[in-house]
PDB file of N, CA and C in Angstrom:
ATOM      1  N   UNK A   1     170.713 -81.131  23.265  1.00  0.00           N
ATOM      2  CA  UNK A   1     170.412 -82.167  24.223  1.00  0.00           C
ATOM      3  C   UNK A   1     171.487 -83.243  24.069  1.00  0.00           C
ATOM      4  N   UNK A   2     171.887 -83.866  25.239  1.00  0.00           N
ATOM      5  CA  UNK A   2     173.118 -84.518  25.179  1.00  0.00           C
ATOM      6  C   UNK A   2     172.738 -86.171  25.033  1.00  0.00           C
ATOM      7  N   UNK A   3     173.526 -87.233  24.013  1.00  0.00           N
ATOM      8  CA  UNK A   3     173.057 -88.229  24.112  1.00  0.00           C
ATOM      9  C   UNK A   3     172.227 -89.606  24.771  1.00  0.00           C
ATOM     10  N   UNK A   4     172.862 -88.891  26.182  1.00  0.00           N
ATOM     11  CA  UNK A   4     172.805 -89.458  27.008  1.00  0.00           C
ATOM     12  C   UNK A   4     171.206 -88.890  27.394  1.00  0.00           C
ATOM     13  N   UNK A   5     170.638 -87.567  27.360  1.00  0.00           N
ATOM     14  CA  UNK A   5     169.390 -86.954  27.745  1.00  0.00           C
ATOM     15  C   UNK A   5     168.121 -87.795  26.537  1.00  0.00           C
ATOM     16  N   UNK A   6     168.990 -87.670  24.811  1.00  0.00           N
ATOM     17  CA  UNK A   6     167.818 -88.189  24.227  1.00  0.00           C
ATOM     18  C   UNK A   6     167.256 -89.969  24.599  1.00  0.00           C
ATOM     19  N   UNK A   7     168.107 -90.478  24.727  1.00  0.00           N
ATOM     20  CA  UNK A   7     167.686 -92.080  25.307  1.00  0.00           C
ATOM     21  C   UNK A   7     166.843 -91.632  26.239  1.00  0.00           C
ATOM     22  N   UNK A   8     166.561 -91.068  27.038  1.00  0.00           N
ATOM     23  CA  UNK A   8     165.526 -91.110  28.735  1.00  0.00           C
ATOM     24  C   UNK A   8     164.660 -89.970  28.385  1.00  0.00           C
ATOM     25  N   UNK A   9     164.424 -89.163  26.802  1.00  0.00           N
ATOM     26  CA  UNK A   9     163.922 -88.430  26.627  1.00  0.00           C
ATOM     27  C   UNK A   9     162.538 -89.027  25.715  1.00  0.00           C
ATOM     28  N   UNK A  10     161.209 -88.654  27.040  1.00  0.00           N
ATOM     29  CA  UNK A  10     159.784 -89.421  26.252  1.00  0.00           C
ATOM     30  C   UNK A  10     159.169 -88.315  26.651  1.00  0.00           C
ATOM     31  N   UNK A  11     158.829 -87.333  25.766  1.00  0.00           N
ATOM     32  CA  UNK A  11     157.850 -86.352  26.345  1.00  0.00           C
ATOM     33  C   UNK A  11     156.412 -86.929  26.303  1.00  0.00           C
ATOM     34  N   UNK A  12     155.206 -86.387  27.252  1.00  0.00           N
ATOM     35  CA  UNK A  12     153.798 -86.943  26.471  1.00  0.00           C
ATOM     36  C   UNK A  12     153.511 -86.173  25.308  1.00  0.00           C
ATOM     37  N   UNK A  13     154.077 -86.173  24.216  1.00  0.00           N
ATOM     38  CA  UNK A  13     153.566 -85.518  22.807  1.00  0.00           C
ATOM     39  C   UNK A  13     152.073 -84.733  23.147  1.00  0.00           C
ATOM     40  N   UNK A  14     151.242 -85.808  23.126  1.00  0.00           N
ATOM     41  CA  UNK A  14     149.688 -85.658  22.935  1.00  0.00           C
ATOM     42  C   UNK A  14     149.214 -84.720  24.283  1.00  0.00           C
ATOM     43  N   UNK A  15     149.706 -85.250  25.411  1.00  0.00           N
ATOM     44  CA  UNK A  15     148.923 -83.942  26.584  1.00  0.00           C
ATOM     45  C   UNK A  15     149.241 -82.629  26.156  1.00  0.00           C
ATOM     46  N   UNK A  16     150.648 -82.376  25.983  1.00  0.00           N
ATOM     47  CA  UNK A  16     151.388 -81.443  25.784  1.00  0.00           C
ATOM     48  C   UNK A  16     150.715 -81.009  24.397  1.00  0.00           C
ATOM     49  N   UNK A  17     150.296 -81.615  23.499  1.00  0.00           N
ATOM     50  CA  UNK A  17     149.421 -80.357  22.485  1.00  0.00           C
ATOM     51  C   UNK A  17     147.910 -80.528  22.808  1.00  0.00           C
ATOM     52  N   UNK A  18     147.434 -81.410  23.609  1.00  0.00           N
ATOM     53  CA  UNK A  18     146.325 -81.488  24.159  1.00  0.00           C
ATOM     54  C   UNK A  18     146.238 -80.166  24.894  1.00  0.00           C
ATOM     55  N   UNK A  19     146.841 -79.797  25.283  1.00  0.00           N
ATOM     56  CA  UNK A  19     146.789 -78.595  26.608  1.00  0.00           C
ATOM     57  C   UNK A  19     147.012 -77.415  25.615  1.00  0.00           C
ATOM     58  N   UNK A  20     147.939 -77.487  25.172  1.00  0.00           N
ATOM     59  CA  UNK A  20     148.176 -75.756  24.270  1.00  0.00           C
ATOM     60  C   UNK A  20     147.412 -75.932  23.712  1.00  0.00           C
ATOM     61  N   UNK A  21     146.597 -76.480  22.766  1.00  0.00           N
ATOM     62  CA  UNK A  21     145.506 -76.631  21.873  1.00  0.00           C
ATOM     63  C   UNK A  21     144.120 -76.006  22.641  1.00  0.00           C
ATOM     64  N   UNK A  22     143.874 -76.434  23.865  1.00  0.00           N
ATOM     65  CA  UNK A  22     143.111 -75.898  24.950  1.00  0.00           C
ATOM     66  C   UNK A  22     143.054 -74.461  25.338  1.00  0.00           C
ATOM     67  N   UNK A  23     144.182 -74.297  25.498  1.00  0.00           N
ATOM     68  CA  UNK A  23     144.457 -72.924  26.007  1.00  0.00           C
ATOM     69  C   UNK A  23     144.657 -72.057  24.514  1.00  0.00           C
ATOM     70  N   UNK A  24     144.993 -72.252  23.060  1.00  0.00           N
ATOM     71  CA  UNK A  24     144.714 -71.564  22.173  1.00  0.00           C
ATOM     72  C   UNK A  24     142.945 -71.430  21.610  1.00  0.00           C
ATOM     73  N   UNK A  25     142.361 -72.207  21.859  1.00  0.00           N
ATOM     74  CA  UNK A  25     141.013 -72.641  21.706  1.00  0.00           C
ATOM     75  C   UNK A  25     140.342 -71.514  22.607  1.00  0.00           C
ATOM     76  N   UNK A  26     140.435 -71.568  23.590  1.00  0.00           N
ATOM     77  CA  UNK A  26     139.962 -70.632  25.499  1.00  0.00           C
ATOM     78  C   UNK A  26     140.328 -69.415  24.860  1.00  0.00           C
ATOM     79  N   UNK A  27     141.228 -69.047  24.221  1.00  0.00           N
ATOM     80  CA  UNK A  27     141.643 -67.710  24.510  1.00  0.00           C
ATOM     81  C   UNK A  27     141.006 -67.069  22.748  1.00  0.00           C
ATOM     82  N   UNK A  28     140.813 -68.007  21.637  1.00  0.00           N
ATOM     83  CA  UNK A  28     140.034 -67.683  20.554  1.00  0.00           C
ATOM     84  C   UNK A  28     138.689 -67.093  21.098  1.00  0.00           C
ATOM     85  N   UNK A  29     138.342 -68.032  21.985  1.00  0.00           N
ATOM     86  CA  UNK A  29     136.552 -67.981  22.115  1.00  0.00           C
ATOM     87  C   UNK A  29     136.410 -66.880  22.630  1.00  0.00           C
ATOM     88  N   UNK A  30     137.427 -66.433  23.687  1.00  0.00           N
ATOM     89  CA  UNK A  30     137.467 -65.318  24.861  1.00  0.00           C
ATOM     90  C   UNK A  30     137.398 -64.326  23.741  1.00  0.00           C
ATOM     91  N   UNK A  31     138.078 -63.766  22.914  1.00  0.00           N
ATOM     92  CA  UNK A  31     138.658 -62.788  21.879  1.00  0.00           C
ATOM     93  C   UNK A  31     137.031 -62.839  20.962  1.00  0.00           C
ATOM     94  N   UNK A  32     136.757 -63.854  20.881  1.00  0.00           N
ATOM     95  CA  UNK A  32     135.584 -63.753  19.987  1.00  0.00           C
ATOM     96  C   UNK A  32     134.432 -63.249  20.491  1.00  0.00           C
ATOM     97  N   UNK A  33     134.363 -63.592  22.142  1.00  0.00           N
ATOM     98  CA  UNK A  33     133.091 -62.808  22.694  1.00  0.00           C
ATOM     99  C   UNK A  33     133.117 -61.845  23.118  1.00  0.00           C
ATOM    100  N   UNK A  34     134.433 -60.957  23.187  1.00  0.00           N
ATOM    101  CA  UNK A  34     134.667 -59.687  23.584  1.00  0.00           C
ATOM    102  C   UNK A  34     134.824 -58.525  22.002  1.00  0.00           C
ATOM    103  N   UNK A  35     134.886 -59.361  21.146  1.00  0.00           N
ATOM    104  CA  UNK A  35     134.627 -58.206  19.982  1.00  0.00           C
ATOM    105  C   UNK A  35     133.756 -57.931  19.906  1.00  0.00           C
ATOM    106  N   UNK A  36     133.331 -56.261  19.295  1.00  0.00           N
ATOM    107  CA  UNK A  36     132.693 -55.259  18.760  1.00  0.00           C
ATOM    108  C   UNK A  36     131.925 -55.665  17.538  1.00  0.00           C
ATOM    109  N   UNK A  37     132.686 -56.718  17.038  1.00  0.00           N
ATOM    110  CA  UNK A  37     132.421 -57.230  15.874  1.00  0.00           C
ATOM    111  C   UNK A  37     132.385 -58.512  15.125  1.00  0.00           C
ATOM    112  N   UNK A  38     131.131 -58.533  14.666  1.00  0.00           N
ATOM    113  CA  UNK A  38     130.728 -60.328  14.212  1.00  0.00           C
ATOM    114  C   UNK A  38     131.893 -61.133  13.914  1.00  0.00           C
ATOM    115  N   UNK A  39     132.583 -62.164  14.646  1.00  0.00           N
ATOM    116  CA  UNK A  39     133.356 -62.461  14.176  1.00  0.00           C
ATOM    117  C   UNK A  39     133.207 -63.872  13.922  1.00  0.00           C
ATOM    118  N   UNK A  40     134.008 -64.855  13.496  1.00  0.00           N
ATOM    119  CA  UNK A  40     133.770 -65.957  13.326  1.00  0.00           C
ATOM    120  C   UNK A  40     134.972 -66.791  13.165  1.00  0.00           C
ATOM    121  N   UNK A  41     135.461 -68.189  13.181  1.00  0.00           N
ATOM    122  CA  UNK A  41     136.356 -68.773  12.959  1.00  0.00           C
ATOM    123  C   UNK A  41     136.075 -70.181  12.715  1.00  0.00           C
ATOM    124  N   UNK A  42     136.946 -70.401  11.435  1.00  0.00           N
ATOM    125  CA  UNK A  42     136.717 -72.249  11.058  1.00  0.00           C
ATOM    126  C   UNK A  42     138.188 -72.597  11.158  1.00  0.00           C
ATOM    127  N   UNK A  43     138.396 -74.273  11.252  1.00  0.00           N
ATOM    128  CA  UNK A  43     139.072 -74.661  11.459  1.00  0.00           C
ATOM    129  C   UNK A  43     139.562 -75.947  10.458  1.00  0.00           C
ATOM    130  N   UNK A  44     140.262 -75.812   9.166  1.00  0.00           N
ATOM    131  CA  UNK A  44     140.419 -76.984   8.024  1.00  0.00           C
ATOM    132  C   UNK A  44     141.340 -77.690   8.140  1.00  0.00           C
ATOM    133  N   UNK A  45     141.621 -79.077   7.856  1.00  0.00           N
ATOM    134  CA  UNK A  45     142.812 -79.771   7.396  1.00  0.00           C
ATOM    135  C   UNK A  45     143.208 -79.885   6.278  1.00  0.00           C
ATOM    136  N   UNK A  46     143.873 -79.055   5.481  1.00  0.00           N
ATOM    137  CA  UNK A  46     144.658 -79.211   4.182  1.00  0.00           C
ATOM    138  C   UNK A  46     145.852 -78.903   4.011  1.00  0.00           C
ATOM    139  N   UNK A  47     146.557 -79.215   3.566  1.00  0.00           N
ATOM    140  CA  UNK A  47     148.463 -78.996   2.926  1.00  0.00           C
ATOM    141  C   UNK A  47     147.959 -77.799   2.209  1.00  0.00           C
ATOM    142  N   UNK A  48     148.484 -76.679   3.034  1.00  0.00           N
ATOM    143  CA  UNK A  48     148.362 -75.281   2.186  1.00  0.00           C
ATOM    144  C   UNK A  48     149.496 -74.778   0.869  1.00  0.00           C
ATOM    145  N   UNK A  49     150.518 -75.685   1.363  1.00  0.00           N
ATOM    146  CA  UNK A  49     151.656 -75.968   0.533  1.00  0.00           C
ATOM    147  C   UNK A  49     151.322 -76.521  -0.908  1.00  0.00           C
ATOM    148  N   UNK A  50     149.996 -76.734  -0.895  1.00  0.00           N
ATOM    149  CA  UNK A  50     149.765 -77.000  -2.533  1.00  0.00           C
ATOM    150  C   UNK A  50     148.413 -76.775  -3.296  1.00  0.00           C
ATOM    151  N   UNK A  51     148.328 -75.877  -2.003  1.00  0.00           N
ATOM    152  CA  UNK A  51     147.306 -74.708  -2.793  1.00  0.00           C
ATOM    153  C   UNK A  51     145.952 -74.831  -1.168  1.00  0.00           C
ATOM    154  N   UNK A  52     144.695 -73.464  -1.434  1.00  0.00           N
ATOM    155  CA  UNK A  52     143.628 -73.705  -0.332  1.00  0.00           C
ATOM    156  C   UNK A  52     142.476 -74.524  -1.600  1.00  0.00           C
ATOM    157  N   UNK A  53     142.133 -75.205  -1.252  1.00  0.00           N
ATOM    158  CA  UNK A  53     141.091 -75.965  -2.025  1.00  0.00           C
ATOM    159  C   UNK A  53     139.570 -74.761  -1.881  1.00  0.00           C
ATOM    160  N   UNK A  54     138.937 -74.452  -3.267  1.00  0.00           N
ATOM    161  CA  UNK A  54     138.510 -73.375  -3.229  1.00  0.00           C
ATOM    162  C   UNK A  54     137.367 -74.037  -3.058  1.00  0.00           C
ATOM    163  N   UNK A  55     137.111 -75.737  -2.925  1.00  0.00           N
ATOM    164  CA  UNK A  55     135.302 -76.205  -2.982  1.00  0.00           C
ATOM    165  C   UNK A  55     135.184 -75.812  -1.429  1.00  0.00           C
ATOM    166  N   UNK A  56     136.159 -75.713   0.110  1.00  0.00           N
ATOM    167  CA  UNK A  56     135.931 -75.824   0.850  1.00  0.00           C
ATOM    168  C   UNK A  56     136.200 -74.119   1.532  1.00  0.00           C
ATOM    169  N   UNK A  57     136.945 -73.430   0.698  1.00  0.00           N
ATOM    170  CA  UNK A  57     137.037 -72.138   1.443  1.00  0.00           C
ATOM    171  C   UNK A  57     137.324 -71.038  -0.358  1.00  0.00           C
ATOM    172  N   UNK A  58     136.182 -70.448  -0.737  1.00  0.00           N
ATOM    173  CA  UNK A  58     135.742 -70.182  -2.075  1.00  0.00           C
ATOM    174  C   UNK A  58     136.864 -68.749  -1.510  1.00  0.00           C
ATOM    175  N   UNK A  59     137.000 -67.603  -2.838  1.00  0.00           N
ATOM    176  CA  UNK A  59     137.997 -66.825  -2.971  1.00  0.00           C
ATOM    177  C   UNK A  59     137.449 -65.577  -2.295  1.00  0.00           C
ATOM    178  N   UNK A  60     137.848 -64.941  -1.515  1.00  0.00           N
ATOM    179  CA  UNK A  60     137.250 -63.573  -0.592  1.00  0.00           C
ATOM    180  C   UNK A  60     136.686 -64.264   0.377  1.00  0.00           C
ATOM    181  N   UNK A  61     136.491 -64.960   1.172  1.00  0.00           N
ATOM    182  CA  UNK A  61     136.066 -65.496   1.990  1.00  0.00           C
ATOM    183  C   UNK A  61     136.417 -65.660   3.685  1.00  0.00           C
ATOM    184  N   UNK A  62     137.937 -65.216   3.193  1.00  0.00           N
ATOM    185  CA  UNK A  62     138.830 -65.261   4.289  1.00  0.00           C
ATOM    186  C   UNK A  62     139.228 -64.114   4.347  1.00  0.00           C
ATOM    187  N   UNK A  63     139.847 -63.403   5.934  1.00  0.00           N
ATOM    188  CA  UNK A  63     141.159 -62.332   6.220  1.00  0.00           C
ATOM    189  C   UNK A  63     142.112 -62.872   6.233  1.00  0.00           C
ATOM    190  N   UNK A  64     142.446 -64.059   6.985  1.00  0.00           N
ATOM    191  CA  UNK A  64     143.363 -64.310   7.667  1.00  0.00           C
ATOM    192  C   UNK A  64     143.651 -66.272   6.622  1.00  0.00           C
ATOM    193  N   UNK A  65     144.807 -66.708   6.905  1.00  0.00           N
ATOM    194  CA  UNK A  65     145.270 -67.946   6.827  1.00  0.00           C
ATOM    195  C   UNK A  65     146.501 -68.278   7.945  1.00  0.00           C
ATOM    196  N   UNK A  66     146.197 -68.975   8.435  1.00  0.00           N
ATOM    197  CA  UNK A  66     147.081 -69.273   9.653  1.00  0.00           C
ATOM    198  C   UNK A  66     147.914 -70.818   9.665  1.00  0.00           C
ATOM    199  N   UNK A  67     148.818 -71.005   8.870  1.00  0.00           N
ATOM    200  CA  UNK A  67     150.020 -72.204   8.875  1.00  0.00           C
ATOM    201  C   UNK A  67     151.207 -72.734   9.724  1.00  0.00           C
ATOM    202  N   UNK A  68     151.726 -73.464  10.245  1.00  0.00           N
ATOM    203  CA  UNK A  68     152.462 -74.163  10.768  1.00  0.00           C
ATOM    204  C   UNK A  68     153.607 -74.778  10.023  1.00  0.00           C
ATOM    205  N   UNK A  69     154.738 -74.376   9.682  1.00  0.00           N
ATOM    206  CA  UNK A  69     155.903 -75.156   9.092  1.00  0.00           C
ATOM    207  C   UNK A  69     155.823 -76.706   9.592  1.00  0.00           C
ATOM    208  N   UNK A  70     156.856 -76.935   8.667  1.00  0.00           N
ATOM    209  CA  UNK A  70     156.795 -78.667   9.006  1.00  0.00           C
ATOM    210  C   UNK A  70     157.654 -78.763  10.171  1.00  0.00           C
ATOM    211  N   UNK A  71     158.829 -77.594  10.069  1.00  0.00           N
ATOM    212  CA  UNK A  71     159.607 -77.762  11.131  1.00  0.00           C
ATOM    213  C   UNK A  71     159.462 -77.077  12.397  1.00  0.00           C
ATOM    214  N   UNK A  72     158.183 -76.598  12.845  1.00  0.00           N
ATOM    215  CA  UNK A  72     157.325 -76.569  14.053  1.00  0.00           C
ATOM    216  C   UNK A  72     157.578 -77.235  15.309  1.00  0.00           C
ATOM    217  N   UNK A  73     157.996 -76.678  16.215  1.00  0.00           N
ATOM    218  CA  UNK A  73     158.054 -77.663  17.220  1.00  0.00           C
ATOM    219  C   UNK A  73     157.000 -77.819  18.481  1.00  0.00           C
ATOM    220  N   UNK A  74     156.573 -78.571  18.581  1.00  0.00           N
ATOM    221  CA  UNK A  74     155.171 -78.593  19.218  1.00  0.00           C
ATOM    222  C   UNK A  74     155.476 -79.011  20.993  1.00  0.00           C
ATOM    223  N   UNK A  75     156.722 -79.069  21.198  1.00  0.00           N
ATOM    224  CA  UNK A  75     157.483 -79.078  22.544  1.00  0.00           C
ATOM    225  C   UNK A  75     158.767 -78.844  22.847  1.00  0.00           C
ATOM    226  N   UNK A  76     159.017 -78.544  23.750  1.00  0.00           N
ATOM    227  CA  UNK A  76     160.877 -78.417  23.866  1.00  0.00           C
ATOM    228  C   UNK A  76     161.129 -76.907  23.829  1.00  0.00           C
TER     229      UNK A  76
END
């Protein structure tokens, strides 16, 4: 992006993960009511980067862990 683009460059951050957040949410639930099989999904806030805190998600408990780098880009 050229200097001149980042000065006049204001994305809405928040709609813009407001909306994908929406549409990843819609399409969980969809997937969840079309399985064969009991499924379930939670949703935590912790820095996995320094470990899963076992008072809130104990050991065998999970299939899956699903993370986001820091260097993630959430637009553009």
């Amino acid at each position: 992006m050229s200097p001149e683009r980042i000065k006049i460059f204001k994305p809405d951050s928040f709609s813009v993960f407001e909306k994908t957040l929406g549409k990843k949410r819609n399409g969980l639930v969809d997937f969840m009511n079309k399985s064969k099989y009991e499924v379930s999904s939670k949703i935590y806030d912790f820095d996995t980067s320094v470990g899963i805190p076992k008072r809130l998600v104990p050991d065998e408990s999970m299939d899956i862990v699903l993370t986001s780098n820091q260097t993630d880009k959430s637009y553009g």
